[in-house]
Protein backbone atom coordinates (compact mmCIF):
# COMPACT_ATOMS: atom_id res chain seq x y z
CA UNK A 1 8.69 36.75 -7.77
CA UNK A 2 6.15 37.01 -10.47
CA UNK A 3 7.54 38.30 -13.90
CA UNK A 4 6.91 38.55 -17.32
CA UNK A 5 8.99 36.83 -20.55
CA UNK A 6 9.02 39.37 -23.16
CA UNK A 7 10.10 38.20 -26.51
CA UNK A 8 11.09 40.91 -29.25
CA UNK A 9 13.53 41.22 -32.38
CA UNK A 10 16.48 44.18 -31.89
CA UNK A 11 15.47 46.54 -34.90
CA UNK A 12 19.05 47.14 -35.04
CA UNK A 13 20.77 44.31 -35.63
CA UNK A 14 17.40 41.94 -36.32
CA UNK A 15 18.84 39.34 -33.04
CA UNK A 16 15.42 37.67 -31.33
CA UNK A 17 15.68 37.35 -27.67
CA UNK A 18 13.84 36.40 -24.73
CA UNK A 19 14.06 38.61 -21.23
CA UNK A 20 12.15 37.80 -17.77
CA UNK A 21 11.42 41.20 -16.30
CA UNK A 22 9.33 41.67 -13.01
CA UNK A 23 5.88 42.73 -13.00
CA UNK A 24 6.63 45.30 -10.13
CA UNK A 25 10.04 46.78 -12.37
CA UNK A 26 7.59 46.66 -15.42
CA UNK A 27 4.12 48.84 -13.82
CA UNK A 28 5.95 50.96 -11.36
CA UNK A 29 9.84 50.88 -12.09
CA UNK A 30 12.25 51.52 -15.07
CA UNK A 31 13.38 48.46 -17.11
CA UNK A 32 16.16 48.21 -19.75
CA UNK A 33 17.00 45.26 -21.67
CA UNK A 34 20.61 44.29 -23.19
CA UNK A 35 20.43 43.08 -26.75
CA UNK A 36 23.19 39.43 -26.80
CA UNK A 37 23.48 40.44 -30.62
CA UNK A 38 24.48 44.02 -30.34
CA UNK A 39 24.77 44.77 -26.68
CA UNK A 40 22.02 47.69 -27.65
CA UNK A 41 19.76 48.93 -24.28
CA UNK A 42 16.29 48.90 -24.74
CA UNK A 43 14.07 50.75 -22.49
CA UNK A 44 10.70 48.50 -21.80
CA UNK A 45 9.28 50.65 -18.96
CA UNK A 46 9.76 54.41 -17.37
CA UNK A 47 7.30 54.67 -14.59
CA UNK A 48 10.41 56.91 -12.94
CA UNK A 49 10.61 59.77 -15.58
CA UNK A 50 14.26 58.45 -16.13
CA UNK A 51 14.49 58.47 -19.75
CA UNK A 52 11.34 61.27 -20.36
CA UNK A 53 8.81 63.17 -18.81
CA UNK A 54 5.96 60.97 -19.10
CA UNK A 55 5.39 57.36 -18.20
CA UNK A 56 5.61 55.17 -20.66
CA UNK A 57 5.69 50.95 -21.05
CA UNK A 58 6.97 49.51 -24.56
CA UNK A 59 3.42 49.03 -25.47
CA UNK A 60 2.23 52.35 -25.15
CA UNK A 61 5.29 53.18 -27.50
CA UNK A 62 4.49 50.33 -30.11
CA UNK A 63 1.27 51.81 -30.00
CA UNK A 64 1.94 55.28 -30.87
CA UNK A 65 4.08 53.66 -33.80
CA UNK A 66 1.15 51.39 -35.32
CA UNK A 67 3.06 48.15 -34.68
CA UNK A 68 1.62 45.30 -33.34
CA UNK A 69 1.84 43.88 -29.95
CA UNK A 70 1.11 40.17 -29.02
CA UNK A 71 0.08 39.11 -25.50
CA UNK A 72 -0.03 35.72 -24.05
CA UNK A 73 -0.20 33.44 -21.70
CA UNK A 74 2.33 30.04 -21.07
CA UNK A 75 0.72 27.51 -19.71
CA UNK A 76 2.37 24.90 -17.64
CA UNK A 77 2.53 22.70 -20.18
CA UNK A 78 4.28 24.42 -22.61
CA UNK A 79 0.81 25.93 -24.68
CA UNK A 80 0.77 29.10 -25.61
CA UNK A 81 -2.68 31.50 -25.92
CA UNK A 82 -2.46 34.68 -27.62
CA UNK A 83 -5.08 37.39 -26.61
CA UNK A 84 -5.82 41.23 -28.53
């Protein structure tokens, strides 16, 4: 099932942690993600209206905040490419 690995750092208790979450969840779903440092939910994607009124993914939110988000690819072999 193709996915993506999202990487991020908890704001509240500053624990970095890796997720798979599925493409399909991620562009037409809802997604939450459990924090291992604080057990805190984080919502990633709302293409249901569960949490608001509007669809939203975490980009679109990082966005509207002025923070930065990183895309990339993983290659087979372990390399990494970064893209705006």
């Amino acid at each position: 099932q193709p996915h993506y690995r999202l990487t991020f750092t908890c704001s509240p208790c500053n624990t970095k942690s890796t997720h798979h979450i599925s493409k399909q969840g991620y562009h037409r779903g809802s997604v939450l993600v459990t924090c291992p440092g604080c057990r805190n939910r984080h919502v990633i994607a709302d293409h249901l209206n569960i949490f608001s009124d509007r669809h939203f993914t975490v980009e679109d939110l990082m966005r509207e905040k002025g923070q930065l988000v990183k895309k990339g690819t993983l290659g087979e072999d372990g390399d990494v490419e970064f893209w705006e």
